[in-house]
PDB file of N, CA and C in Angstrom:
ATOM      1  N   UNK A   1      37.796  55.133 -35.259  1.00  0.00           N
ATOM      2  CA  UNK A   1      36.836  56.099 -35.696  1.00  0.00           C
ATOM      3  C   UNK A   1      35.960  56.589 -34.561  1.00  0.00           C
ATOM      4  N   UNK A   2      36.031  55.186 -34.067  1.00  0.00           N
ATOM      5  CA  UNK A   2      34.845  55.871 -32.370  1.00  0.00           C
ATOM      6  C   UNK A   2      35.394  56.893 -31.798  1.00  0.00           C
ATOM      7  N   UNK A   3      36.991  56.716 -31.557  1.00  0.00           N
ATOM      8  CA  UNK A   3      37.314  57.233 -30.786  1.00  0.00           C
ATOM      9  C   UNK A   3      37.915  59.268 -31.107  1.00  0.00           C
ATOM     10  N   UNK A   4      37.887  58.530 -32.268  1.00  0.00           N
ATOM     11  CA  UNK A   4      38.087  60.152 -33.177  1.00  0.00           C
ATOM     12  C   UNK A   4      36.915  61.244 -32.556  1.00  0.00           C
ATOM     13  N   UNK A   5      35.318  60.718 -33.253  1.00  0.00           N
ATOM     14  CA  UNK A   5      34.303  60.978 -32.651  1.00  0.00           C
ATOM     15  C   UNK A   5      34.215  61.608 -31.525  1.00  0.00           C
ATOM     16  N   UNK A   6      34.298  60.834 -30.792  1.00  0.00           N
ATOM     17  CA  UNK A   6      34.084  61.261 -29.326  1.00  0.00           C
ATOM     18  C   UNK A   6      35.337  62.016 -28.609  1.00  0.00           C
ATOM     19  N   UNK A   7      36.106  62.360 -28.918  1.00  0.00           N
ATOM     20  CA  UNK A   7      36.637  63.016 -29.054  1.00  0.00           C
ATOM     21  C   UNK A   7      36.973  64.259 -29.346  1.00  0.00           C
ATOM     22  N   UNK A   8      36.017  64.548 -30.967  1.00  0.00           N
ATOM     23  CA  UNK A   8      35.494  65.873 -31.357  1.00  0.00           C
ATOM     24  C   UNK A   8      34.227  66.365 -30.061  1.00  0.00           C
ATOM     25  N   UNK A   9      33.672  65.666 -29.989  1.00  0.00           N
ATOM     26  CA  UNK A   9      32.513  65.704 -28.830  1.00  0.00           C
ATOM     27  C   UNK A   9      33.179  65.989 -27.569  1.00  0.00           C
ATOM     28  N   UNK A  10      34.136  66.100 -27.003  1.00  0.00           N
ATOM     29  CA  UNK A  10      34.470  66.474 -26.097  1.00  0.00           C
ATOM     30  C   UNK A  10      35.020  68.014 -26.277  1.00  0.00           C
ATOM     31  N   UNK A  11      35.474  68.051 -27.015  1.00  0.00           N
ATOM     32  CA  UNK A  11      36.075  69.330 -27.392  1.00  0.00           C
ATOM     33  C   UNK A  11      34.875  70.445 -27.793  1.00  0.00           C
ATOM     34  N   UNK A  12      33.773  69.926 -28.060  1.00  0.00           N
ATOM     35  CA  UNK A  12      32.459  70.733 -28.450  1.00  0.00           C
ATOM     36  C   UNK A  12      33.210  71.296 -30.054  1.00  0.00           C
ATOM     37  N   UNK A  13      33.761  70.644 -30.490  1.00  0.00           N
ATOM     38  CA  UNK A  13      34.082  71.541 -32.173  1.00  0.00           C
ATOM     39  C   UNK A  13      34.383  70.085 -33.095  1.00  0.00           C
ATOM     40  N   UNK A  14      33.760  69.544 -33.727  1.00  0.00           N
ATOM     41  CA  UNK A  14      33.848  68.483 -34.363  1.00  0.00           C
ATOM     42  C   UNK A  14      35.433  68.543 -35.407  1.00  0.00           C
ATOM     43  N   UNK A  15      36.340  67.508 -34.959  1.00  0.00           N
ATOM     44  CA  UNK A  15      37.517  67.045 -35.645  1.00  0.00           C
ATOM     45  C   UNK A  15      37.157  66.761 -37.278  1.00  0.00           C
ATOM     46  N   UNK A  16      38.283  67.528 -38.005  1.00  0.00           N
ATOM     47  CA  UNK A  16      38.010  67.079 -39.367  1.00  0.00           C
ATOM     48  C   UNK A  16      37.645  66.030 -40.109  1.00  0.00           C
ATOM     49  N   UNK A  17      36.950  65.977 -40.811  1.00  0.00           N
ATOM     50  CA  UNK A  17      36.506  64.137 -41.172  1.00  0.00           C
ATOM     51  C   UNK A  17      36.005  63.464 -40.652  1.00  0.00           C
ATOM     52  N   UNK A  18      34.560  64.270 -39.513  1.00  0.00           N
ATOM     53  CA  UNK A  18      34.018  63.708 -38.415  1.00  0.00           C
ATOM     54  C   UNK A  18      33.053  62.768 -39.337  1.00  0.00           C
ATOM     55  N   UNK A  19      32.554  63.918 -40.108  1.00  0.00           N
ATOM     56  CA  UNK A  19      31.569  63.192 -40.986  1.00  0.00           C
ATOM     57  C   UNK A  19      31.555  62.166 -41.918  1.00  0.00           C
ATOM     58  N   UNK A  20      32.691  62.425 -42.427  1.00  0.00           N
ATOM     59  CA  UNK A  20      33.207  60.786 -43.161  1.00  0.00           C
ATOM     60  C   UNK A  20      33.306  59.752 -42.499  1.00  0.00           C
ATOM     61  N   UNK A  21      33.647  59.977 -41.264  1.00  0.00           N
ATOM     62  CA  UNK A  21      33.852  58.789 -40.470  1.00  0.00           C
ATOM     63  C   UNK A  21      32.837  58.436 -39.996  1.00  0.00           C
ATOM     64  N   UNK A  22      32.098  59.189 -39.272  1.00  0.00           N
ATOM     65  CA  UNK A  22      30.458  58.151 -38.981  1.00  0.00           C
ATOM     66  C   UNK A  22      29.920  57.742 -40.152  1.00  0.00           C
ATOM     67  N   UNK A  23      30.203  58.619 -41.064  1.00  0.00           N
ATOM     68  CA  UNK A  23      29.159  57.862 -42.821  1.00  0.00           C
ATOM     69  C   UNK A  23      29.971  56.342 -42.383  1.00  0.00           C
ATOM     70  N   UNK A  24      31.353  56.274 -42.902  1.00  0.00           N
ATOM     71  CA  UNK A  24      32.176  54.643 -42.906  1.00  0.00           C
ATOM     72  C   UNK A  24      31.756  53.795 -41.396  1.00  0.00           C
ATOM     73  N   UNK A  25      31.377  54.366 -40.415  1.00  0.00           N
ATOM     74  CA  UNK A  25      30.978  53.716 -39.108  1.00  0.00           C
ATOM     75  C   UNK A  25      29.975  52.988 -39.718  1.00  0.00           C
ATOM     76  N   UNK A  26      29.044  54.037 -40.261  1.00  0.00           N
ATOM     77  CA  UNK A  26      27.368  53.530 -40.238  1.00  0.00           C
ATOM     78  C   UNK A  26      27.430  52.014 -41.288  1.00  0.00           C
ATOM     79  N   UNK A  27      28.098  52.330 -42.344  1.00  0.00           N
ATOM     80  CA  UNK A  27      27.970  51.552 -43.646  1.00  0.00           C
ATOM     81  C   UNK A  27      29.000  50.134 -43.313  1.00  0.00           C
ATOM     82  N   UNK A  28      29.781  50.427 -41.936  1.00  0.00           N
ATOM     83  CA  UNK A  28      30.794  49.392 -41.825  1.00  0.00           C
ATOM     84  C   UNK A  28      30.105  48.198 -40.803  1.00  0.00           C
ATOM     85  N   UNK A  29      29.399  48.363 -39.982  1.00  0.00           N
ATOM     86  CA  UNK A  29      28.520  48.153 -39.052  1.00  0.00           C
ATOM     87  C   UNK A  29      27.847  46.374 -39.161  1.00  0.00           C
ATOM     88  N   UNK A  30      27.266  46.377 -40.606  1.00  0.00           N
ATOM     89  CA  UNK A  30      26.809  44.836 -40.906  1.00  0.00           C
ATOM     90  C   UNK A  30      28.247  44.041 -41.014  1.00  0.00           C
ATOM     91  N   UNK A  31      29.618  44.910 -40.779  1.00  0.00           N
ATOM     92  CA  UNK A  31      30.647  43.704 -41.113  1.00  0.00           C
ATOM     93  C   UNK A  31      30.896  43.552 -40.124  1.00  0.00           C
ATOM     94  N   UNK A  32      30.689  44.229 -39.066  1.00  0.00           N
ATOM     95  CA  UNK A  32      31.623  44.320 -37.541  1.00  0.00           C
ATOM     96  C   UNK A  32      30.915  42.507 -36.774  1.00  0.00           C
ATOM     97  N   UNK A  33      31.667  41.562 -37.314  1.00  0.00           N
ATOM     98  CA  UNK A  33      30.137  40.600 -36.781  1.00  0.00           C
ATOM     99  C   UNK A  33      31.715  39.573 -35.355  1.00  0.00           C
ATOM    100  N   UNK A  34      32.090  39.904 -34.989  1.00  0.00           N
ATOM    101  CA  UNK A  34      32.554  39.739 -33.532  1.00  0.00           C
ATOM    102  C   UNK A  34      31.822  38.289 -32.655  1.00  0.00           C
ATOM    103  N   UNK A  35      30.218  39.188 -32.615  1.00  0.00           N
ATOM    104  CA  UNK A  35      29.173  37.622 -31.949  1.00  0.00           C
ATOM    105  C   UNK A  35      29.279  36.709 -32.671  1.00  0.00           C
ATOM    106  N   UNK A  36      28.928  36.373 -34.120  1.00  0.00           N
ATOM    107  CA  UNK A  36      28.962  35.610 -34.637  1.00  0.00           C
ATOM    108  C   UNK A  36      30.795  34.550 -34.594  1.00  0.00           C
ATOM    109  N   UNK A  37      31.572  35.236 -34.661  1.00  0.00           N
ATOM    110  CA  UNK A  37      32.712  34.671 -34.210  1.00  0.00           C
ATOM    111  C   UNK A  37      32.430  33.827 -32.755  1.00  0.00           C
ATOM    112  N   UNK A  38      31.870  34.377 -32.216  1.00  0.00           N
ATOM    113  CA  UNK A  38      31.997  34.347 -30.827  1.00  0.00           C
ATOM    114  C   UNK A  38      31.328  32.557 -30.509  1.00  0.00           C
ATOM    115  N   UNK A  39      30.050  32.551 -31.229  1.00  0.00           N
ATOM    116  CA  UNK A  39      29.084  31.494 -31.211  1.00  0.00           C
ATOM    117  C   UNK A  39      30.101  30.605 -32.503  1.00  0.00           C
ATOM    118  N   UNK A  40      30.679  30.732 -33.779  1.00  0.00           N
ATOM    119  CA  UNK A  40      31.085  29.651 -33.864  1.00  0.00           C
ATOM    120  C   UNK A  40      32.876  29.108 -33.382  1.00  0.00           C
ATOM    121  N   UNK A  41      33.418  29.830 -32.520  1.00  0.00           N
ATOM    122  CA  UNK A  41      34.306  29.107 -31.666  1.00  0.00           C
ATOM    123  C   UNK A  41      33.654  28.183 -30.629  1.00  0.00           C
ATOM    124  N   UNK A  42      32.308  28.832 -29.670  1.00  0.00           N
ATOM    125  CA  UNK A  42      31.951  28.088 -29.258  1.00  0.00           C
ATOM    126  C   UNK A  42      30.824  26.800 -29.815  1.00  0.00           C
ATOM    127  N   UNK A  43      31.081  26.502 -31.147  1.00  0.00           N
ATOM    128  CA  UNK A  43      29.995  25.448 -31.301  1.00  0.00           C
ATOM    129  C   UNK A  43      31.324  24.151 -31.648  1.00  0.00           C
ATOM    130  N   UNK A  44      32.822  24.841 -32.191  1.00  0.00           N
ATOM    131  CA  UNK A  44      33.735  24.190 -32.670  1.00  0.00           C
ATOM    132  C   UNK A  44      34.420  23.705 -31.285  1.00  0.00           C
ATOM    133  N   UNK A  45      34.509  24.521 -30.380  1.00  0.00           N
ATOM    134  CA  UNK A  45      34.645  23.672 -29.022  1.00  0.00           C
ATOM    135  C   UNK A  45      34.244  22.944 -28.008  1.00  0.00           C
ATOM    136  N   UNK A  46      32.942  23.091 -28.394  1.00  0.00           N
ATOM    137  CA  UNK A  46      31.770  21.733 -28.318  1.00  0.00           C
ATOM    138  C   UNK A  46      32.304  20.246 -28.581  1.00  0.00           C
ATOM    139  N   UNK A  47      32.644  21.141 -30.258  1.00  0.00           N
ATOM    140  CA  UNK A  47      32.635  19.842 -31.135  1.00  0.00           C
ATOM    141  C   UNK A  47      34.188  19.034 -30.921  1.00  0.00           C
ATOM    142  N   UNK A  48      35.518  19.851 -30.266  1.00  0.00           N
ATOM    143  CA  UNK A  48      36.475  19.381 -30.218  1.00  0.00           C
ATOM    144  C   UNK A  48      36.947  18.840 -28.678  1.00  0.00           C
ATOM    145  N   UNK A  49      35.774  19.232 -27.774  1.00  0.00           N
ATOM    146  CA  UNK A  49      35.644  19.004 -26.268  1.00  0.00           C
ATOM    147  C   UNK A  49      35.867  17.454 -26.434  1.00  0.00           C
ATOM    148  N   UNK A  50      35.199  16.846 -27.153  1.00  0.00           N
ATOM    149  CA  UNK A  50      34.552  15.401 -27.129  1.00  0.00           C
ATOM    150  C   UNK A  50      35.773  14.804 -27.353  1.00  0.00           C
ATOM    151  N   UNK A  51      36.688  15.158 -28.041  1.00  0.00           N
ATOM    152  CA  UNK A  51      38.067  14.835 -28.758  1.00  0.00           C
ATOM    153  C   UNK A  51      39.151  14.611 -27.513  1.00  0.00           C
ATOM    154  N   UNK A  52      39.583  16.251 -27.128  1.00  0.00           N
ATOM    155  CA  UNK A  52      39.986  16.652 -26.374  1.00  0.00           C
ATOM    156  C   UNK A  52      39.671  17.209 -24.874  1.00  0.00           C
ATOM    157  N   UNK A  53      41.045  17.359 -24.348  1.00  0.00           N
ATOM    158  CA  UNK A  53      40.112  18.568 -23.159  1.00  0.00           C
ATOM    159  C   UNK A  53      40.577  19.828 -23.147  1.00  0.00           C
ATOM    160  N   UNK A  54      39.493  21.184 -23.251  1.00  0.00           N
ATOM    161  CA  UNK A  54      39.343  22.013 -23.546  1.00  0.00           C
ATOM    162  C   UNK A  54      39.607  23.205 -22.289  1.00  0.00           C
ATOM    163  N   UNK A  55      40.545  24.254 -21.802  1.00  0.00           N
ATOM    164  CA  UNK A  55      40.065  25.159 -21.465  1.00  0.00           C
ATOM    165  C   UNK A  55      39.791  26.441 -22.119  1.00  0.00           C
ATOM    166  N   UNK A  56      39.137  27.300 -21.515  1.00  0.00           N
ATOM    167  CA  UNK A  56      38.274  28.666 -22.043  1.00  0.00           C
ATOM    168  C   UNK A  56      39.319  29.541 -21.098  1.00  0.00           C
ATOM    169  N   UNK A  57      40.362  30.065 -21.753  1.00  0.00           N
ATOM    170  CA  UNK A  57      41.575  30.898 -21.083  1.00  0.00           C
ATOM    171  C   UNK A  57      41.178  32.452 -21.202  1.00  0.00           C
ATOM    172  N   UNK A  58      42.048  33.128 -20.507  1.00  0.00           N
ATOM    173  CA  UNK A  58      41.812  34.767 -20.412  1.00  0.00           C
ATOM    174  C   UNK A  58      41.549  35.461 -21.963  1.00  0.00           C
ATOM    175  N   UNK A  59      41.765  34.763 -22.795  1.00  0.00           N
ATOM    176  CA  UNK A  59      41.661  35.814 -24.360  1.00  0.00           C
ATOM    177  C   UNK A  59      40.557  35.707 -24.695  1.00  0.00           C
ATOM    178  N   UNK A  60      39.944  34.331 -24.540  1.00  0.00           N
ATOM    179  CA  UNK A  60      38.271  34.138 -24.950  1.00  0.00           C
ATOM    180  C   UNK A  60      37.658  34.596 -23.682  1.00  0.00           C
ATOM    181  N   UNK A  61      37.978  35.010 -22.773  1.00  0.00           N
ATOM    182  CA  UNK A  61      36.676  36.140 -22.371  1.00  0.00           C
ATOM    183  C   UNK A  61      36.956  37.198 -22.617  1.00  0.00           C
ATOM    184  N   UNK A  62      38.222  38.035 -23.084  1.00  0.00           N
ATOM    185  CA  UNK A  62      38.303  38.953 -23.094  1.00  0.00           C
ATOM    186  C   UNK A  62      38.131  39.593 -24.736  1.00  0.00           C
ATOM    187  N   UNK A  63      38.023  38.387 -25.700  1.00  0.00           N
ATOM    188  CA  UNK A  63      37.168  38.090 -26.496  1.00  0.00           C
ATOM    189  C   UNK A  63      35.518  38.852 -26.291  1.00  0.00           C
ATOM    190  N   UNK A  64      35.290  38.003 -25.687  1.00  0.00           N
ATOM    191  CA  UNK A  64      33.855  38.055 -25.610  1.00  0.00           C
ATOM    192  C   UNK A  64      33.171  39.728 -24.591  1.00  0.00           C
ATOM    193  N   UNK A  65      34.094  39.994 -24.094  1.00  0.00           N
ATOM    194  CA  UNK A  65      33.991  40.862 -23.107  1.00  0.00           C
ATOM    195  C   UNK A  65      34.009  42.314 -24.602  1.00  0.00           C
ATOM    196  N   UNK A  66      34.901  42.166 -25.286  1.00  0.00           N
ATOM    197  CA  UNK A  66      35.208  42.660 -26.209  1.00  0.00           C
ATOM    198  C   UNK A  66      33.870  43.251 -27.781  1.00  0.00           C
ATOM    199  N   UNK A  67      33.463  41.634 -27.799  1.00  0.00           N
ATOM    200  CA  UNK A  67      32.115  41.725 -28.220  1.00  0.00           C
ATOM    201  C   UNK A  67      31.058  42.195 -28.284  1.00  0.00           C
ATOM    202  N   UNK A  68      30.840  42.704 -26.752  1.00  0.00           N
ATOM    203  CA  UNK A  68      29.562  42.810 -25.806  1.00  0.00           C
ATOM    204  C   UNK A  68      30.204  44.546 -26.221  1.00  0.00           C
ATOM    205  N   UNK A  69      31.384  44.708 -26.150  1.00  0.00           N
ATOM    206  CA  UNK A  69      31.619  46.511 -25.694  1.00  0.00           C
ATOM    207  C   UNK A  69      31.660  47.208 -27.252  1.00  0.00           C
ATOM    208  N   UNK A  70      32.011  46.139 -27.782  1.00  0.00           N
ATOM    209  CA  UNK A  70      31.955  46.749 -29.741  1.00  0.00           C
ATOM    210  C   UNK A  70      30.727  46.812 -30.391  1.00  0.00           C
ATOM    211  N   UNK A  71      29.528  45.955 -29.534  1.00  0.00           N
ATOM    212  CA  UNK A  71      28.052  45.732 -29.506  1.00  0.00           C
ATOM    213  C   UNK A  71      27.123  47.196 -29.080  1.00  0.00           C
ATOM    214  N   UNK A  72      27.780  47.307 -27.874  1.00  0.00           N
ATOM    215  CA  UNK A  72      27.372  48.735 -27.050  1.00  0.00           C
ATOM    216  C   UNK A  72      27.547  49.739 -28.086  1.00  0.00           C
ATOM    217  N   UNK A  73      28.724  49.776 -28.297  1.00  0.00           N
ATOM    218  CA  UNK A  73      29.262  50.778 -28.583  1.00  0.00           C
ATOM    219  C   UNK A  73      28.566  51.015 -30.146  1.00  0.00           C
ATOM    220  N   UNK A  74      28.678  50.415 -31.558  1.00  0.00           N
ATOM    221  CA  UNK A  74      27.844  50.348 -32.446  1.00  0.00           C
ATOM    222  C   UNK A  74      25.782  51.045 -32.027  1.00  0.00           C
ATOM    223  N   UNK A  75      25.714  50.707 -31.260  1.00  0.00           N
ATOM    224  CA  UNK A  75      24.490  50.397 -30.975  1.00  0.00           C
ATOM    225  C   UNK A  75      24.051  52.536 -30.802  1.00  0.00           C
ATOM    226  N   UNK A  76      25.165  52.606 -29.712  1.00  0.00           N
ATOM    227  CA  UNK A  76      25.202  54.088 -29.323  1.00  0.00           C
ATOM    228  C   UNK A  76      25.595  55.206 -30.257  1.00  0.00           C
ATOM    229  N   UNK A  77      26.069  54.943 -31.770  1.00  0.00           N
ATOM    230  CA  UNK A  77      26.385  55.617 -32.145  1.00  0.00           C
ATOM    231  C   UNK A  77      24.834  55.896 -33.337  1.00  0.00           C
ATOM    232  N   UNK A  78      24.435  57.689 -33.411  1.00  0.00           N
ATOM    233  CA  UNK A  78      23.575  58.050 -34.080  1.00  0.00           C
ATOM    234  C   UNK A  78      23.796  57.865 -35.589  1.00  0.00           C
ATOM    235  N   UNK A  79      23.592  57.478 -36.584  1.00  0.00           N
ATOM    236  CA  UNK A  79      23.468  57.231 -37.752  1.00  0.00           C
ATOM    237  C   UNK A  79      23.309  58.541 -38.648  1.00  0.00           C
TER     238      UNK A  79
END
């Protein structure tokens, strides 16, 4: 949907169903919860460190890297 958006915005003539789609952006927004994922993998690998041994491989930062840009990005869009 972001990318629909911005998209119409480049073109200076808004793509059909621009407006439906930021309405579903805006209203979708309290589900997008990514951080919260984020904090309980890391409280469960805390908890399974002790067990095991744990590495933090390329997907969980790119995870988290992921987070931070779906964070931005929510944040930037006008309501």
């Amino acid at each position: 949907g972001v990318v629909w958006l911005q998209f119409g915005l480049l073109r200076s003539r808004p793509m059909p169903f621009s407006r439906d789609i930021a309405r579903s952006l805006a209203h979708l927004a309290p589900w997008m919860m990514a951080d919260v994922f984020i904090i309980g993998a890391l409280v469960s690998l805390i908890k399974v460190a002790g067990i095991a041994q744990i590495e933090l491989g390329i997907s969980f930062w790119a995870f988290c890297a992921f987070a931070i840009l779906l964070l931005m990005t929510v944040q930037s869009i006008d309501a």
